[in-house]
C-alpha atoms as a PDB file:
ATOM      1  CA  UNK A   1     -39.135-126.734  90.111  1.00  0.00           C
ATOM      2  CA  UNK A   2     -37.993-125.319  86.961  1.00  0.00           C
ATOM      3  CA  UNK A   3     -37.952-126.922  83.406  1.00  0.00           C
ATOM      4  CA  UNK A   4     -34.274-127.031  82.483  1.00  0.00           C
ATOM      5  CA  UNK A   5     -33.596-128.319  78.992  1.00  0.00           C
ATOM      6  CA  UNK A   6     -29.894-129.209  78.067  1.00  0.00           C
ATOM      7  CA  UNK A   7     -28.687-128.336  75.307  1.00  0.00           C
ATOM      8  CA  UNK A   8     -25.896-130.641  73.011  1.00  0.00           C
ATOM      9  CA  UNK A   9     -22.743-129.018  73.084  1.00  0.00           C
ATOM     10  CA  UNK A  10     -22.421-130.845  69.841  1.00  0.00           C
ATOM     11  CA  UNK A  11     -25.254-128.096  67.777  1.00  0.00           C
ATOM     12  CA  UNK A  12     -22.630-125.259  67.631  1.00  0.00           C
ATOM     13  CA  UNK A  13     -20.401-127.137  65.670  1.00  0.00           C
ATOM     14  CA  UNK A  14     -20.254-126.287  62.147  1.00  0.00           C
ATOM     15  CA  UNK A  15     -20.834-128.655  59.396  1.00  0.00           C
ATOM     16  CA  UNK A  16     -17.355-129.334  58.474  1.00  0.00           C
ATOM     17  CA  UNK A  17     -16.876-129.483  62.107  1.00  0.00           C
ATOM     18  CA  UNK A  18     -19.675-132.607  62.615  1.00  0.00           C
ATOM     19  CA  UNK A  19     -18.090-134.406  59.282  1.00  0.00           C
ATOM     20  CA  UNK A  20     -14.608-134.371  61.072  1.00  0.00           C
ATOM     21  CA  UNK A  21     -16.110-135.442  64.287  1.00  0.00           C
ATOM     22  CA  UNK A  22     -17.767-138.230  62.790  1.00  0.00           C
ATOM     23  CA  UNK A  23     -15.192-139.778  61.392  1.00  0.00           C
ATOM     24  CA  UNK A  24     -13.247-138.932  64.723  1.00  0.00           C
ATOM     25  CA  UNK A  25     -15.576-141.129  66.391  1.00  0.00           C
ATOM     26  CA  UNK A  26     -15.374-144.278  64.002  1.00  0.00           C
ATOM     27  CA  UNK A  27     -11.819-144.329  65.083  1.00  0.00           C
ATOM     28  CA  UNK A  28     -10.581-142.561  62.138  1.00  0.00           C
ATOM     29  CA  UNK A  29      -6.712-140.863  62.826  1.00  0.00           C
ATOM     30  CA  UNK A  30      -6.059-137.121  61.191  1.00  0.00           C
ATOM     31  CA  UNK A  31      -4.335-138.546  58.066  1.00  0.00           C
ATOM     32  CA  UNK A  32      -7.321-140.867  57.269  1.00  0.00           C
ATOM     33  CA  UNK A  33      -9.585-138.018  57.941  1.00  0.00           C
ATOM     34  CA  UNK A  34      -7.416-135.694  55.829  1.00  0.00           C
ATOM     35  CA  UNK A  35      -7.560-138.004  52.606  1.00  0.00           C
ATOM     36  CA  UNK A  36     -11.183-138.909  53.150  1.00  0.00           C
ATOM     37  CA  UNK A  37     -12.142-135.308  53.124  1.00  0.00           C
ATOM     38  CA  UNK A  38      -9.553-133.757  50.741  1.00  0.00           C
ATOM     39  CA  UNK A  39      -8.076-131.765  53.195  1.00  0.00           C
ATOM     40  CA  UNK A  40      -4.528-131.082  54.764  1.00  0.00           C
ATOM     41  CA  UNK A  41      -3.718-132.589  57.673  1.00  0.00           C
ATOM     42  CA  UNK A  42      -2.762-129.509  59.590  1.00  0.00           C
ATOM     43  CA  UNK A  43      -6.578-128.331  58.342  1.00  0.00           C
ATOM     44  CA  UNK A  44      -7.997-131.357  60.040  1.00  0.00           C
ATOM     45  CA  UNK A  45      -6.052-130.801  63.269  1.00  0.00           C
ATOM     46  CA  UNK A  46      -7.980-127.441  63.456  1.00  0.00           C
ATOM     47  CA  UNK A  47     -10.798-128.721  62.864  1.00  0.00           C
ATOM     48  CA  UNK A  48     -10.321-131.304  65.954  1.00  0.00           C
ATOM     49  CA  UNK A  49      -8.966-128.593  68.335  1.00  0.00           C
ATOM     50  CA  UNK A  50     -11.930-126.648  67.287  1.00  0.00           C
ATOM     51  CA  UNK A  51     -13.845-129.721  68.307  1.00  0.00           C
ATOM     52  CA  UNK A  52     -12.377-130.468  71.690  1.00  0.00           C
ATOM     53  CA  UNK A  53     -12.434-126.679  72.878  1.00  0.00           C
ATOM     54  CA  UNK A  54     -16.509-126.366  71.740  1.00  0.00           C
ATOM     55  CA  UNK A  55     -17.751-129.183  73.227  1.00  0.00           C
ATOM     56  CA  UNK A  56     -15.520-128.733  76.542  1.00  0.00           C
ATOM     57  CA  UNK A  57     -13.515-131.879  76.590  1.00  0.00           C
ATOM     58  CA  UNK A  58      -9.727-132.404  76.075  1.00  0.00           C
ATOM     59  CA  UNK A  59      -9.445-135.259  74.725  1.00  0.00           C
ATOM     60  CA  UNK A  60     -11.001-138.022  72.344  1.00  0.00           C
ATOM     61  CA  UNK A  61     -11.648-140.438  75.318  1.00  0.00           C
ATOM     62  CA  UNK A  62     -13.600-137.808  76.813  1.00  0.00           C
ATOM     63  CA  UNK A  63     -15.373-136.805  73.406  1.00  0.00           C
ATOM     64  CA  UNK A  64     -16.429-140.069  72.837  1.00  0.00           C
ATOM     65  CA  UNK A  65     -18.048-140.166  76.157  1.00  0.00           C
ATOM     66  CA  UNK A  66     -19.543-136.971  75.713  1.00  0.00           C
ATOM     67  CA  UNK A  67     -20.678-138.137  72.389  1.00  0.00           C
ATOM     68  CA  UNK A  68     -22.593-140.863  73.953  1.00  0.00           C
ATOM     69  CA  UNK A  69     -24.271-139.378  76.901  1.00  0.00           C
ATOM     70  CA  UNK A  70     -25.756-137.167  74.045  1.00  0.00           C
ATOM     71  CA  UNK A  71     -26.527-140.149  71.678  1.00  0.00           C
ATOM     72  CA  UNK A  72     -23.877-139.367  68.953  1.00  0.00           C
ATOM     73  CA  UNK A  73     -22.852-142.386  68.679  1.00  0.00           C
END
């Protein structure tokens, strides 16, 4: 049987990327997330499409599951 190793879908994100998902995952809504980080809120909706189309999910239900099963959170 072969050694399979999977990999997070989480390590391609960049590190702007991880900041905005970690805040995404303490519950934290776009504006919050936009005046924490000193960024627009448009920027920060990028940011979390860029998010939900890397790691494959399409929402933040799901990326908070995803998150978990891969010991994010």
């Amino acid at each position: 049987m072969e050694n399979l190793t999977i990999t997070s879908p989480f390590t391609i994100l960049t590190r702007r990327e991880k900041e905005v998902l970690i805040l995404m995952l303490q519950g934290a809504q776009v504006k919050e997330i936009s005046a924490s980080l000193e960024l627009k809120s448009n920027t920060i909706s990028t940011f979390k499409k860029s998010i939900l189309s890397k790691t494959g999910v399409s929402n933040n239900i799901e990326l908070f599951k995803l998150a978990q099963e891969h010991n994010i959170v």
